[in-house]
Protein backbone atom coordinates (compact mmCIF):
# COMPACT_ATOMS: atom_id res chain seq x y z
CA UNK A 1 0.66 5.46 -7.42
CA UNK A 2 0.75 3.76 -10.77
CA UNK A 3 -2.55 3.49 -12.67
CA UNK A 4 -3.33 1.97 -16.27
CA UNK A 5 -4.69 3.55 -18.83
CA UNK A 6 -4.66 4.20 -22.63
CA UNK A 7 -2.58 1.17 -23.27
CA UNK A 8 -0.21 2.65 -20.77
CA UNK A 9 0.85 3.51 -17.28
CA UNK A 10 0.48 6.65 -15.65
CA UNK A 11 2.94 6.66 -12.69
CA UNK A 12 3.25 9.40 -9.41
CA UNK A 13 5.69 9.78 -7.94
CA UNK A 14 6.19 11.29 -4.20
CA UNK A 15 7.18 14.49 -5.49
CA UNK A 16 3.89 14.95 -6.92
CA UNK A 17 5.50 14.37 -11.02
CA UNK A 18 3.33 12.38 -13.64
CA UNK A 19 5.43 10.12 -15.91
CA UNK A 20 3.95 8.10 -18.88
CA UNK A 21 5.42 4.45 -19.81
CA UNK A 22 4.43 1.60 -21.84
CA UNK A 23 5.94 -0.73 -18.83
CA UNK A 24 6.92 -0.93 -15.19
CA UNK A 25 9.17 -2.53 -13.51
CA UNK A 26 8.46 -2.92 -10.02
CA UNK A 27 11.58 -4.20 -7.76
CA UNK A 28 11.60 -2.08 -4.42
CA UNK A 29 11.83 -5.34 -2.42
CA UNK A 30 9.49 -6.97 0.13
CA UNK A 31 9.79 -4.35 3.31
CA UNK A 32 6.77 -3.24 4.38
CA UNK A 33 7.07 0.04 6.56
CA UNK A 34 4.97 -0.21 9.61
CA UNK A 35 5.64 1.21 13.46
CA UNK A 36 6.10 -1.26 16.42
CA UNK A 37 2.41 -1.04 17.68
CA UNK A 38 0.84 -3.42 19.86
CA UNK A 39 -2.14 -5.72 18.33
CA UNK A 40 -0.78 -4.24 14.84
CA UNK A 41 0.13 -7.56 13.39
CA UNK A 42 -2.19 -9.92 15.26
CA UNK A 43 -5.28 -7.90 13.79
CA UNK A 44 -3.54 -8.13 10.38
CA UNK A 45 -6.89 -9.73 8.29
CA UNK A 46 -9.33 -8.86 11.14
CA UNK A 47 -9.43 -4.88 11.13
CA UNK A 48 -5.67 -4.03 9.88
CA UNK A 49 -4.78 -3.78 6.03
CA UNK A 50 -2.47 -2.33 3.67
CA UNK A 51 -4.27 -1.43 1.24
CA UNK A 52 -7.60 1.12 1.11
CA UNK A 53 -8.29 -0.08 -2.57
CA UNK A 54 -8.18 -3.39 -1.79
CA UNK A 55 -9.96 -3.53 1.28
CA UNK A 56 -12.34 -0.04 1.29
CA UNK A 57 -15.05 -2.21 0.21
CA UNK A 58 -16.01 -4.12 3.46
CA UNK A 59 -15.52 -0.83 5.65
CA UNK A 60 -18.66 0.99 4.09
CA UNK A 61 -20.23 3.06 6.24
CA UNK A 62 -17.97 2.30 9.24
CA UNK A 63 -15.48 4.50 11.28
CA UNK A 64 -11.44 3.47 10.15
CA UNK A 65 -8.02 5.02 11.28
CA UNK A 66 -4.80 5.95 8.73
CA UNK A 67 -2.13 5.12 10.09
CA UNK A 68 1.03 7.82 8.22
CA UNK A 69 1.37 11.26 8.22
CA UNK A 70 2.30 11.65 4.87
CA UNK A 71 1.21 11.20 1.02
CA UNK A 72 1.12 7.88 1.26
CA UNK A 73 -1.63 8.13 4.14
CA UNK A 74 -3.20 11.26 2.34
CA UNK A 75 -3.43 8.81 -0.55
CA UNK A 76 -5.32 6.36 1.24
CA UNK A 77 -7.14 8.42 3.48
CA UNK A 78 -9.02 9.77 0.08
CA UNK A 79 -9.67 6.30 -1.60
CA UNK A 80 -11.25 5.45 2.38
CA UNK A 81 -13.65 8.68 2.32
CA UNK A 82 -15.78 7.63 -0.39
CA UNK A 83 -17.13 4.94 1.26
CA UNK A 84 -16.38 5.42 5.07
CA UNK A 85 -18.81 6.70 7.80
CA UNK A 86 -16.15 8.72 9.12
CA UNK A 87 -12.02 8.58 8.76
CA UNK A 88 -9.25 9.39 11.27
CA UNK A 89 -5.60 9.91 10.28
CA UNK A 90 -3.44 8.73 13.30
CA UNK A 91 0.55 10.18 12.85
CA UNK A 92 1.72 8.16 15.40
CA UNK A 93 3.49 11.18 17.15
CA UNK A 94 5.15 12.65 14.33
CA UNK A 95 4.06 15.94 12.49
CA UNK A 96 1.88 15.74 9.12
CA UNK A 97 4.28 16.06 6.07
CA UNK A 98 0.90 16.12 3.69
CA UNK A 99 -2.15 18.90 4.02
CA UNK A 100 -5.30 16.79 5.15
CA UNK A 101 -8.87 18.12 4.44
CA UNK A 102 -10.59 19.29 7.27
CA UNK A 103 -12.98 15.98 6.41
CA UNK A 104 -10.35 14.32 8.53
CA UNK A 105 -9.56 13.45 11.54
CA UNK A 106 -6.13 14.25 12.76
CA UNK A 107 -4.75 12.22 15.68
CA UNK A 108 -1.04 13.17 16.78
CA UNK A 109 -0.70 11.12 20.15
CA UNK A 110 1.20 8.07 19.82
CA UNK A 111 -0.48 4.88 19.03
CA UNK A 112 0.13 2.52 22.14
CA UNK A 113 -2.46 -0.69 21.33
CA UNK A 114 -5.00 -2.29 18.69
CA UNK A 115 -7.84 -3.92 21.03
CA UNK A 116 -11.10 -5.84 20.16
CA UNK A 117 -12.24 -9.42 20.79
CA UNK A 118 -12.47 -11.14 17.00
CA UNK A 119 -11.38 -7.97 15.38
CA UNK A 120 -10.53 -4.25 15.99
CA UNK A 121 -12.65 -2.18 17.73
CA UNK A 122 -10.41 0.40 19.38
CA UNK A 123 -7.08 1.83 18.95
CA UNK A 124 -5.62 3.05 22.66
CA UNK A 125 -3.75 6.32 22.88
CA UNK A 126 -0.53 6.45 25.00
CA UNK A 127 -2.13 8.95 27.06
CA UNK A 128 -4.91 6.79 27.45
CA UNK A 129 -7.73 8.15 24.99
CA UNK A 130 -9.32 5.12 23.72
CA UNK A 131 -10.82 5.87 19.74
CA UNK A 132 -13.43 3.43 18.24
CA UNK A 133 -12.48 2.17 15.21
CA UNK A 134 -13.67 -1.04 12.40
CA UNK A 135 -10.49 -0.98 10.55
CA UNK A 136 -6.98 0.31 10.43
CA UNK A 137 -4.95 0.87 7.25
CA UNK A 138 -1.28 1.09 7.45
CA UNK A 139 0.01 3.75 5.21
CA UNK A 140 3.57 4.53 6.65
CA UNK A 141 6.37 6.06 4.48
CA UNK A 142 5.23 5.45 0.34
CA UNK A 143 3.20 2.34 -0.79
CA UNK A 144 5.24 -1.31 -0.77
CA UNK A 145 5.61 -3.50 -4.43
CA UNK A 146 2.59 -5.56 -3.37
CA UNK A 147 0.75 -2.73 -2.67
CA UNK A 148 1.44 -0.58 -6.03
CA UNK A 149 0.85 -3.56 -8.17
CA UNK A 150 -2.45 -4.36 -6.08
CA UNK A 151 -3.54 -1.15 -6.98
CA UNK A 152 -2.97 -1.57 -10.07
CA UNK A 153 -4.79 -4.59 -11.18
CA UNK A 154 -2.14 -7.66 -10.06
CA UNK A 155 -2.33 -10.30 -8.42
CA UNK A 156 -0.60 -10.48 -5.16
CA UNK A 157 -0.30 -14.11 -3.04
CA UNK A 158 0.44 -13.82 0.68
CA UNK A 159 1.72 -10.27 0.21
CA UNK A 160 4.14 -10.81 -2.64
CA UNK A 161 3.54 -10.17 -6.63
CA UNK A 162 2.53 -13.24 -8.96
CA UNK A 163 4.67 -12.94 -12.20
CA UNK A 164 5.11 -15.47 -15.13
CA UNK A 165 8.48 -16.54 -16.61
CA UNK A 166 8.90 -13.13 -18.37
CA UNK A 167 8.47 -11.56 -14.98
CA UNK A 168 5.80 -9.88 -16.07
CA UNK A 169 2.17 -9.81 -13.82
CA UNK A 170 -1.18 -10.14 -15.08
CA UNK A 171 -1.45 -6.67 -16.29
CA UNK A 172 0.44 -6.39 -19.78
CA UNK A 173 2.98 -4.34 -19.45
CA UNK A 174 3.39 -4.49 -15.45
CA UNK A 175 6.60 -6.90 -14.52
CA UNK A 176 7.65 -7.17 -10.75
CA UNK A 177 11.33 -8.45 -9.89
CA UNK A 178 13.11 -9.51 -6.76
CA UNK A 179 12.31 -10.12 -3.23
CA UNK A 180 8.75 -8.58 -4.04
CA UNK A 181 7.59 -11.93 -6.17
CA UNK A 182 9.27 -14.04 -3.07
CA UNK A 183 11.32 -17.12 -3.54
CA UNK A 184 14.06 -16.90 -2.46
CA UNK A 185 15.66 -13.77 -1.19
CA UNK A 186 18.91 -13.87 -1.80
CA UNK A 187 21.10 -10.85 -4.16
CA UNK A 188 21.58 -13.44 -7.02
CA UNK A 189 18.30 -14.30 -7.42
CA UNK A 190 17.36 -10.67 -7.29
CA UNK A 191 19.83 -9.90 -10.45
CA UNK A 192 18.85 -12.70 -12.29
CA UNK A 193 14.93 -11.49 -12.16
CA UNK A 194 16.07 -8.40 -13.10
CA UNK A 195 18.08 -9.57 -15.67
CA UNK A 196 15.02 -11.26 -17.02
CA UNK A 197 12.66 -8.74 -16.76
CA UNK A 198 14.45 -6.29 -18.80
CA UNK A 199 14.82 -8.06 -21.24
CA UNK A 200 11.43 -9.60 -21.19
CA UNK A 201 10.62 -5.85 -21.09
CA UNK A 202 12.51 -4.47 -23.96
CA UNK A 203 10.40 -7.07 -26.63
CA UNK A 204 7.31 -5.64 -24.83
CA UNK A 205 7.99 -2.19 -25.74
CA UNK A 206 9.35 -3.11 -29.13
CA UNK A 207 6.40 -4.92 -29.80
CA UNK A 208 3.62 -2.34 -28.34
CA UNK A 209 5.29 0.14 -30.55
């Protein structure tokens, strides 16, 4: 997670380590992890999202799924508890890597489908169990670019990171590079935003000092 605060960035990483920065450059391309689940990317905008902070908001009092089974989904699962009637973590078959409160629900059956009529309203077990649910929030494997910077202020357009010509976001200090503020995506373009957002990045820090 990265979070800003005293004229910095606090940044976790999956090994549970705090590290403080002046600025972050975020370039872990535009792959988002997510299983091959049917009704998973139709209900993307209409029950399915990828982020809790984003989206926790219009899932108040309602019953939503987590889909992961590790920090990432722990993560999530947390942010979705504050305002959620009730939350269920599904691991999609595989065994929790994270300890989940007992608040949680934990669902280890395979996910088979997403069904509803104009948005989710169930999530069908492959052994058949069918679990009501308002929304599901993808949380597989650690948090995409989009995601990160989403959570920590920027602004993202149609999944990918808005930077200026320094590279950097609209949160001082935050610069995205690479496949993750779209374009093209191609290797060359990917060094040259790099390129530019170091060095865009080393008058920030001189200049913060």
């Amino acid at each position: 997670s990265i979070d800003y605060e005293d004229g910095g960035f606090s940044v976790v990483t999956s090994d549970d380590k705090k590290h403080r920065c002046k600025a972050v450059l975020l370039a872990t391309g535009s792959r988002r992890l997510a299983p091959s689940i049917e009704g998973l990317t139709e209900f993307e905008g209409k029950g399915v999202s990828y982020c809790a902070v984003c989206d926790a908001f219009f899932y108040r009092n309602k019953n939503v799924g987590v889909l992961g089974s590790g920090e990432y989904a722990l993560h999530e699962a947390k942010i979705l508890a504050k305002t959620s009637k009730s939350v269920t973590v599904f691991t999609n078959g595989e065994e929790p890597t994270a300890v989940f409160p007992s608040e949680f629900t934990i669902v280890k059956e395979p996910l088979s489908t997403l069904t509803g009529e104009a948005k989710i309203e169930k999530a069908v077990l492959r052994d058949g169990t069918e679990v009501k649910i308002d929304g599901l929030f993808v949380a597989y494997g650690v948090a995409s670019s989009a995601a990160l910077a989403q959570k920590a202020g920027a602004v993202t357009i149609g999944g990918k990171i808005r930077v200026n010509d320094s590279m950097m976001t609209n949160v001082n200090g935050l610069f995205a590079a690479g496949d993750c503020t779209g374009g093209l995506l191609q290797v060359s373009k990917a060094v040259g935003d790099g390129a530019a957002a170091g060095m865009a990045i080393i008058k920030y820090v001189k200049r913060e000092k």
